[in-house]
N, C-alpha and C. Protein backbone atom coordinates (compact mmCIF):
# COMPACT_ATOMS: atom_id res chain seq x y z
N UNK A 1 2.75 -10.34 -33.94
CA UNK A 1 2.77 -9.06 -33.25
C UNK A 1 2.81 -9.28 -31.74
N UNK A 2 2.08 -10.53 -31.03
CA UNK A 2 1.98 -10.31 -29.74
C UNK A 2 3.63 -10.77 -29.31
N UNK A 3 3.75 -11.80 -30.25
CA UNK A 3 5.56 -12.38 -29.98
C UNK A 3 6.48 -11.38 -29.53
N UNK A 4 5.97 -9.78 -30.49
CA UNK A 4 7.05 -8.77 -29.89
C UNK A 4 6.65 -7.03 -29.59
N UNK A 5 5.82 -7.62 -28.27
CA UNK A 5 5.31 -6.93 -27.23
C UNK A 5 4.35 -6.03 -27.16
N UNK A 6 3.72 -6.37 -28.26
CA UNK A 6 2.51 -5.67 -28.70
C UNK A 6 0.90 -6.62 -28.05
N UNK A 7 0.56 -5.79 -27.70
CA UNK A 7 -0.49 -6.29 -26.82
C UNK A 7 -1.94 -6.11 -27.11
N UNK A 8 -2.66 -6.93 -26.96
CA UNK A 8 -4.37 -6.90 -27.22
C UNK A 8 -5.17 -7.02 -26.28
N UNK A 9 -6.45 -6.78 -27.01
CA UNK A 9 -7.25 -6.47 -26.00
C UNK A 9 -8.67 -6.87 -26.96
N UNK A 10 -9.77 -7.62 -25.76
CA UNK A 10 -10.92 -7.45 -26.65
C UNK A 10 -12.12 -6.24 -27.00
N UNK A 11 -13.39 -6.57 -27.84
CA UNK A 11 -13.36 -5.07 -28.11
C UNK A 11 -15.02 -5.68 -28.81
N UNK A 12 -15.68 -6.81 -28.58
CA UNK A 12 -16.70 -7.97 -29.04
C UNK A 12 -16.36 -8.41 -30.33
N UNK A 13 -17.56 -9.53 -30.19
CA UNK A 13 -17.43 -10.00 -32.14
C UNK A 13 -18.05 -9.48 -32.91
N UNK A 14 -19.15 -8.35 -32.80
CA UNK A 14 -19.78 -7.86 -33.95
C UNK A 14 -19.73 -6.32 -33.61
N UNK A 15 -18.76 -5.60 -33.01
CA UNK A 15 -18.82 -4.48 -32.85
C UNK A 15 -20.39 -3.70 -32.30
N UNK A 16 -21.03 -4.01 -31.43
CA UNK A 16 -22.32 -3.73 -31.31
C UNK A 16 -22.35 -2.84 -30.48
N UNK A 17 -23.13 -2.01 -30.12
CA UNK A 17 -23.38 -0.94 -28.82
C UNK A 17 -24.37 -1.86 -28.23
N UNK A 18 -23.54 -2.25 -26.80
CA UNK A 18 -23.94 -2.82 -25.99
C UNK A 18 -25.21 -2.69 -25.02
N UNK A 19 -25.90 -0.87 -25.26
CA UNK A 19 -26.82 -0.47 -24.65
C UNK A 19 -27.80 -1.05 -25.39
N UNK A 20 -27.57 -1.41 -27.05
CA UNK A 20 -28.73 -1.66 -27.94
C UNK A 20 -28.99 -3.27 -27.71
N UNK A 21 -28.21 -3.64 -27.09
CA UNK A 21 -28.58 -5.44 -27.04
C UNK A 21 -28.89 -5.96 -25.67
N UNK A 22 -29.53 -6.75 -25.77
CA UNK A 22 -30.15 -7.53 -24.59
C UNK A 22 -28.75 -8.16 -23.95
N UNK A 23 -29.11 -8.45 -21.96
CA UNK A 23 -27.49 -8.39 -21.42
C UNK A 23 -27.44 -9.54 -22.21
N UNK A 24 -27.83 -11.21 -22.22
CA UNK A 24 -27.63 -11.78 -22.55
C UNK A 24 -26.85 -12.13 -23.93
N UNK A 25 -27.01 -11.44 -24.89
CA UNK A 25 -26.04 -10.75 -25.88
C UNK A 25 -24.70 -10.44 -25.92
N UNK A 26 -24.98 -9.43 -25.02
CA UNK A 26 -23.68 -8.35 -24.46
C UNK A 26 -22.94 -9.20 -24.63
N UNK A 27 -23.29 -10.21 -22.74
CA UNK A 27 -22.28 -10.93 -22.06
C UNK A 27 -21.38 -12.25 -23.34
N UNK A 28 -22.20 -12.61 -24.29
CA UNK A 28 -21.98 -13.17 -25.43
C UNK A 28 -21.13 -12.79 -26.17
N UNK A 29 -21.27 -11.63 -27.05
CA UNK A 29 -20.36 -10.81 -27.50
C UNK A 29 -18.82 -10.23 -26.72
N UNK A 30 -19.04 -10.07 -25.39
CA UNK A 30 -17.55 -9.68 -24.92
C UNK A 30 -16.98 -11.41 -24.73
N UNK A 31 -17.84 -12.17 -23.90
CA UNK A 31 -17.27 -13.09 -23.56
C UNK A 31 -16.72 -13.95 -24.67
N UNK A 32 -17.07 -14.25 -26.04
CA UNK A 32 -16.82 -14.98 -27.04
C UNK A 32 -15.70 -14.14 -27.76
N UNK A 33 -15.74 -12.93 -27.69
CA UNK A 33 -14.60 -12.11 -27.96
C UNK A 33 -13.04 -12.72 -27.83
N UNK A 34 -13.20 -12.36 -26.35
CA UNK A 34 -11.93 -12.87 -25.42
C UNK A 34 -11.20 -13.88 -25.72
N UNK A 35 -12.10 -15.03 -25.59
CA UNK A 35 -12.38 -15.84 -25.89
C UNK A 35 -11.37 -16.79 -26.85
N UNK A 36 -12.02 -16.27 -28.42
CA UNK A 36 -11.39 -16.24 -29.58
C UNK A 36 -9.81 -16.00 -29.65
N UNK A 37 -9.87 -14.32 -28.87
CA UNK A 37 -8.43 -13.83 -29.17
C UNK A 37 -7.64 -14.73 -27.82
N UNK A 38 -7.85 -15.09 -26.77
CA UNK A 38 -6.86 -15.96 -26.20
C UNK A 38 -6.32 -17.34 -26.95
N UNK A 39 -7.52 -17.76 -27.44
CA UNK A 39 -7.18 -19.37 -28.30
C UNK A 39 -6.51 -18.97 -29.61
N UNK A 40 -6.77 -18.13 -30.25
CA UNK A 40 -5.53 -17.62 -31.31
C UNK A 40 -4.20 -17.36 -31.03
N UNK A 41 -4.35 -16.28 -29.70
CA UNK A 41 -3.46 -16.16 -29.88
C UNK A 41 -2.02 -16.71 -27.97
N UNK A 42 -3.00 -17.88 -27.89
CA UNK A 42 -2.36 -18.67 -26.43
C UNK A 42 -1.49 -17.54 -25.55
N UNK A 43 -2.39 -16.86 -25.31
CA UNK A 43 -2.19 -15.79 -24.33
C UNK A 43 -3.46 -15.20 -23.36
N UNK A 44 -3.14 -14.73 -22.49
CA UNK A 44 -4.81 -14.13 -21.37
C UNK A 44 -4.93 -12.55 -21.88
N UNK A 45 -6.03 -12.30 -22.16
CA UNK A 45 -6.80 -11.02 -22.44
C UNK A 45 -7.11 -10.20 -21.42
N UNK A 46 -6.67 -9.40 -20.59
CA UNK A 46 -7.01 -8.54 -20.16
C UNK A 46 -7.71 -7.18 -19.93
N UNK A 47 -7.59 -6.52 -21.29
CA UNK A 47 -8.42 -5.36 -21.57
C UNK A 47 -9.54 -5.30 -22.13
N UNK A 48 -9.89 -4.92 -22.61
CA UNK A 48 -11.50 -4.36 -23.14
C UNK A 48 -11.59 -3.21 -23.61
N UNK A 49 -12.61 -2.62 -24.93
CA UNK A 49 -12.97 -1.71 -24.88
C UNK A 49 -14.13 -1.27 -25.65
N UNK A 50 -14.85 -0.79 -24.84
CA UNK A 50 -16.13 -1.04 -25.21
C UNK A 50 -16.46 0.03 -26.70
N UNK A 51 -17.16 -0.97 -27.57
CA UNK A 51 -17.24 -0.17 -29.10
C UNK A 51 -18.08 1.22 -28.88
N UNK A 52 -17.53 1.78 -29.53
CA UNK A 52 -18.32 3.55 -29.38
C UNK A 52 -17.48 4.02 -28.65
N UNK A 53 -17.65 3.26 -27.52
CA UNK A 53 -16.64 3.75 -25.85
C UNK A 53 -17.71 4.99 -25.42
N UNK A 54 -18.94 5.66 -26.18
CA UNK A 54 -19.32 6.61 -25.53
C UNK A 54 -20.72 6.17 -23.99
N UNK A 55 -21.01 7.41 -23.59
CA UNK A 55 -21.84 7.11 -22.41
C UNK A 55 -23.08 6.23 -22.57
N UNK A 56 -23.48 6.76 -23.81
CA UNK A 56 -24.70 6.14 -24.36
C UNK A 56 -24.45 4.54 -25.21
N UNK A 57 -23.43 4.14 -24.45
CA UNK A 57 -22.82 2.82 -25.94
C UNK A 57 -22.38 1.55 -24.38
N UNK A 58 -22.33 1.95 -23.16
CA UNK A 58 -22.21 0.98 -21.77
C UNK A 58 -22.26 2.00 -20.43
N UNK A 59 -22.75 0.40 -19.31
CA UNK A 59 -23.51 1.30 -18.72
C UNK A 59 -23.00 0.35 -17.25
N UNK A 60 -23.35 0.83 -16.03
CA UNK A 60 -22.78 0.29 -15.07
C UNK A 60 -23.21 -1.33 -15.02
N UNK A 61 -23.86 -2.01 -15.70
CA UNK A 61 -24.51 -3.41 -15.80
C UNK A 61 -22.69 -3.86 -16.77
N UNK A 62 -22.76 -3.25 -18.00
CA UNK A 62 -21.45 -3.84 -18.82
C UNK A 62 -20.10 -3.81 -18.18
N UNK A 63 -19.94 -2.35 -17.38
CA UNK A 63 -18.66 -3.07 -16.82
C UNK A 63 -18.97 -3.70 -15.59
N UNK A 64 -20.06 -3.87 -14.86
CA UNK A 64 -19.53 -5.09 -13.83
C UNK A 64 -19.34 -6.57 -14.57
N UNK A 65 -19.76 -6.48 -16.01
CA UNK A 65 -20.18 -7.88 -16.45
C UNK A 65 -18.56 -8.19 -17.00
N UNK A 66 -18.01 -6.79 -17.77
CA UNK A 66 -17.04 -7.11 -18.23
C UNK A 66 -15.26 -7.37 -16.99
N UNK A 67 -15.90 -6.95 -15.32
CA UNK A 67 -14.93 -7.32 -14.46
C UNK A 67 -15.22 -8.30 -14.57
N UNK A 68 -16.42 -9.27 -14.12
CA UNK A 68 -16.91 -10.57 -13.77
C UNK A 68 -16.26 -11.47 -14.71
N UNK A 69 -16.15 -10.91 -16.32
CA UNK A 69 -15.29 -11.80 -17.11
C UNK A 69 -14.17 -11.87 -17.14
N UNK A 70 -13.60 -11.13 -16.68
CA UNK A 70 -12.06 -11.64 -16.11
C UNK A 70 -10.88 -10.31 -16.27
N UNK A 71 -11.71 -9.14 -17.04
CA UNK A 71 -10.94 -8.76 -17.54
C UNK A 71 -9.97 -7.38 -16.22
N UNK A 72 -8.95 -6.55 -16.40
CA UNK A 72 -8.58 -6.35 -15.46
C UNK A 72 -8.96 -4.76 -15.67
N UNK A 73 -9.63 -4.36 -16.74
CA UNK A 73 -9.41 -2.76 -16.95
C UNK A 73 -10.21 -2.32 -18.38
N UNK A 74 -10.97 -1.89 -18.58
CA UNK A 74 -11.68 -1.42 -20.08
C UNK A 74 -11.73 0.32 -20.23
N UNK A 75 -11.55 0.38 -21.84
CA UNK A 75 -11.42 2.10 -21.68
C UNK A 75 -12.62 2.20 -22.49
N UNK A 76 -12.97 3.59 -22.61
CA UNK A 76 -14.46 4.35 -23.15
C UNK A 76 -13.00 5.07 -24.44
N UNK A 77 -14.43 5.97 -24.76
CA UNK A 77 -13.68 6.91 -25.53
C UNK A 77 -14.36 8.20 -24.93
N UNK A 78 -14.69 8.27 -23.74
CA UNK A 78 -14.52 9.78 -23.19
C UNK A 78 -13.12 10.63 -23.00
N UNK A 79 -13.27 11.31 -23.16
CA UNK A 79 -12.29 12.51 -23.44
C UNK A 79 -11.68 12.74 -21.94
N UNK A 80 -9.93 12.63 -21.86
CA UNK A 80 -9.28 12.97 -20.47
C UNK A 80 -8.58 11.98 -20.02
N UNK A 81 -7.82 12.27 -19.33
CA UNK A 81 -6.78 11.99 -18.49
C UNK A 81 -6.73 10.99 -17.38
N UNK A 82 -6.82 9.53 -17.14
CA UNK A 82 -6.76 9.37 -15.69
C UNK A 82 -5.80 9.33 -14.20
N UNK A 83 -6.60 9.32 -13.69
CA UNK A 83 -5.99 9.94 -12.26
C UNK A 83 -5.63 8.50 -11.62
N UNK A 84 -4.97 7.81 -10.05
CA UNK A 84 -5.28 6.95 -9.47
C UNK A 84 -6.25 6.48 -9.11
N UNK A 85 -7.02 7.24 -9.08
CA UNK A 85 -8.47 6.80 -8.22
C UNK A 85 -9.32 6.74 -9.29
N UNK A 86 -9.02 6.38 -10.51
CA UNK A 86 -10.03 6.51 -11.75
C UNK A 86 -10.48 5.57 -11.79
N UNK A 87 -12.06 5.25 -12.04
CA UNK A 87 -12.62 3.32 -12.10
C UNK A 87 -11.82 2.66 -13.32
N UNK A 88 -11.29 1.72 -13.27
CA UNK A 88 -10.38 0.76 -14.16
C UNK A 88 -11.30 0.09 -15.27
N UNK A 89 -12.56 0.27 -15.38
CA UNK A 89 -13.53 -0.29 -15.98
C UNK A 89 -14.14 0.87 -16.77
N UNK A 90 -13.66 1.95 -16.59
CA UNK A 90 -14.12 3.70 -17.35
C UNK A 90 -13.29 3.99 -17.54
N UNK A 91 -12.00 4.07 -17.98
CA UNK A 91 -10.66 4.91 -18.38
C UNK A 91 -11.45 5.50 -19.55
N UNK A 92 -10.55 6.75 -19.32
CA UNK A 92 -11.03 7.80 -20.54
C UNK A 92 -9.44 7.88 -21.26
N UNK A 93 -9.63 8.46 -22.63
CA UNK A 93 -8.70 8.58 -23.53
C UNK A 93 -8.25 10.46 -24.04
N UNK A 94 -7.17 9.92 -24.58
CA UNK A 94 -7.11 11.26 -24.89
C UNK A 94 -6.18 11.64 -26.84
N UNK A 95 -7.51 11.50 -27.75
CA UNK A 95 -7.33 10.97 -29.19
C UNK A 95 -6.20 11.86 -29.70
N UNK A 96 -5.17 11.76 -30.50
CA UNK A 96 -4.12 12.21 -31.16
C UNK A 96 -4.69 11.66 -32.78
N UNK A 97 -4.81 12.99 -33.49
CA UNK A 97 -5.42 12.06 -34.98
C UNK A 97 -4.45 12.73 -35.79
N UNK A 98 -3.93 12.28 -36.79
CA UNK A 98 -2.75 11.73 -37.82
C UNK A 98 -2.76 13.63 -38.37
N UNK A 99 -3.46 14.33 -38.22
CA UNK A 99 -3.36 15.75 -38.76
C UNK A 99 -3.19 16.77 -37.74
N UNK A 100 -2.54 16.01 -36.98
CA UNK A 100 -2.48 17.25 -35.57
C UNK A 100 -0.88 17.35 -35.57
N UNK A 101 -0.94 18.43 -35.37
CA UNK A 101 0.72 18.34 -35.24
C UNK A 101 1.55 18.61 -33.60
N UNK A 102 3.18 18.33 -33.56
CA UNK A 102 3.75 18.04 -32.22
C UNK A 102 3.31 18.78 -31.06
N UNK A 103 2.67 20.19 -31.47
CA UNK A 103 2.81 21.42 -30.72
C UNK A 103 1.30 21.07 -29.84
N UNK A 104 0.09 20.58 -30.89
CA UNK A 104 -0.79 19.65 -30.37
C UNK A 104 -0.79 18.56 -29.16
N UNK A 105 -0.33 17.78 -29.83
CA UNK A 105 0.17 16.74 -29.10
C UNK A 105 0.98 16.85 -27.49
N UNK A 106 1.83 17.69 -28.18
CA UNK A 106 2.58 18.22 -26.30
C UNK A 106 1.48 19.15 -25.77
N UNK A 107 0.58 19.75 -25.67
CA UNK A 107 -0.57 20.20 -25.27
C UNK A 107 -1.79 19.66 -24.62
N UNK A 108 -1.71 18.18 -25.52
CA UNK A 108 -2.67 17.02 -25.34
C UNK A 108 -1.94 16.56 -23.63
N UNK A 109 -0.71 15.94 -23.81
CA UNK A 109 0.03 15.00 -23.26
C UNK A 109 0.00 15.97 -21.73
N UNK A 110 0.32 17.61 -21.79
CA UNK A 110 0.98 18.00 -20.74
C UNK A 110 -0.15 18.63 -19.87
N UNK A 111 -1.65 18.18 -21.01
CA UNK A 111 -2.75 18.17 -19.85
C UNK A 111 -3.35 19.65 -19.67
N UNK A 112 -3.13 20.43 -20.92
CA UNK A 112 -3.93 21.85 -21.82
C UNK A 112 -4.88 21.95 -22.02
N UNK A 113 -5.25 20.72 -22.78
CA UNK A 113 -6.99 20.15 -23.07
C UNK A 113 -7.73 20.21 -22.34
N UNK A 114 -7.29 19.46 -20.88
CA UNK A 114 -8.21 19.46 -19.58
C UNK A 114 -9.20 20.34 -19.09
N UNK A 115 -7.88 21.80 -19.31
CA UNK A 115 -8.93 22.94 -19.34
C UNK A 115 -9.98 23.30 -20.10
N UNK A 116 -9.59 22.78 -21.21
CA UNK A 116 -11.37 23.27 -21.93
C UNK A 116 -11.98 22.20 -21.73
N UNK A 117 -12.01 20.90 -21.38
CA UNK A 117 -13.10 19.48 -21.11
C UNK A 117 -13.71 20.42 -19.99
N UNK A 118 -12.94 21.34 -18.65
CA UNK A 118 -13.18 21.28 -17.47
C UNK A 118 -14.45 22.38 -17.99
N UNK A 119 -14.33 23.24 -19.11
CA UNK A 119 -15.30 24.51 -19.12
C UNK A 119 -16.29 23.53 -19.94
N UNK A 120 -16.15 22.60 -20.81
CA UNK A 120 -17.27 22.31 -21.52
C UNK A 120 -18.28 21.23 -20.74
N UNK A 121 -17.44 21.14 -19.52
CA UNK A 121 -18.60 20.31 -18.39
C UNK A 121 -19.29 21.47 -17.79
N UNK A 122 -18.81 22.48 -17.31
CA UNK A 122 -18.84 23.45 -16.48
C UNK A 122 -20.53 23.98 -17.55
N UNK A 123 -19.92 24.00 -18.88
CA UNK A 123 -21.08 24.72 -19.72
C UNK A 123 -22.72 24.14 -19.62
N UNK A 124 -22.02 23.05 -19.78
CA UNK A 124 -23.42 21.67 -20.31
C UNK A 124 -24.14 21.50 -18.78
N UNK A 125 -23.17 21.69 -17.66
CA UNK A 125 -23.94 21.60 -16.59
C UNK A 125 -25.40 22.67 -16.75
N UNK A 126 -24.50 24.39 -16.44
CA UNK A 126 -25.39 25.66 -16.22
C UNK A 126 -26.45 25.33 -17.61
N UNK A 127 -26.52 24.49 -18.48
CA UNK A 127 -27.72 24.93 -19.25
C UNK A 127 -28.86 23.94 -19.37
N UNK A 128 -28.38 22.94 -18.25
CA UNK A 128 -29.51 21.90 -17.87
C UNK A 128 -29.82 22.39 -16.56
N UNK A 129 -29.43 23.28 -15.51
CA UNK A 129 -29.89 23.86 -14.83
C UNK A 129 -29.90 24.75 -14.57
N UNK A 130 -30.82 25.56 -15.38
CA UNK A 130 -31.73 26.72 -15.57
C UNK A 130 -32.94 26.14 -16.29
């Protein structure tokens, strides 16, 4: 697969939420990751992505650990779009699942969604402060 232009990325060796393990762990798990998939597959690893991908699953300690390891960019699975100025170590996503159909999808892509992420921040804010 990588022969024809399909590309990887690491992602650890035991799938763990990285908040639940000691750093020493962590840095274990991404770094032995990489690791693996470069010597398989005699190529450099660049991406990352951290398992869960949610807020509560890495934390500003994992991605400085996971720049420090070499890598050039890791995504979450927070919800949205990035911009230029987005941290390369937090990219957010934006999920397309196998039962959605085109009309979806061009909605997703042309950046429709945004608007309701933008009200469901807007929401969660006003009801932690009050």
């Amino acid at each position: 697969m990588a022969q024809n232009g399909i590309s990887f990325g690491a992602h650890t060796l035991s799938h763990v939420n990285l908040c639940k393990v000691s750093s020493s762990t962590a840095k274990k798990e991404i770094k032995a990751s990489k690791q693996r998939i470069e010597t398989e597959l005699s190529i450099p690893i660049k991406s990352f992505a951290y398992p869960f991908g949610g807020m509560d699953c890495f934390n500003d300690h994992h991605t400085r650990l996971v720049r420090d390891l070499g890598f050039s960019c890791a995504c979450t699975t927070l919800f949205g779009r990035n911009t230029p100025s987005q941290d390369l170590f937090r990219l957010r996503r934006i999920p397309i699942f196998y039962y959605q159909n085109m009309n979806v999808f061009k909605a997703k892509v042309i950046g429709i969604f945004d608007y309701f992420d933008g009200i469901d921040r807007w929401a969660k804010k006003s009801m932690t402060a009050g």
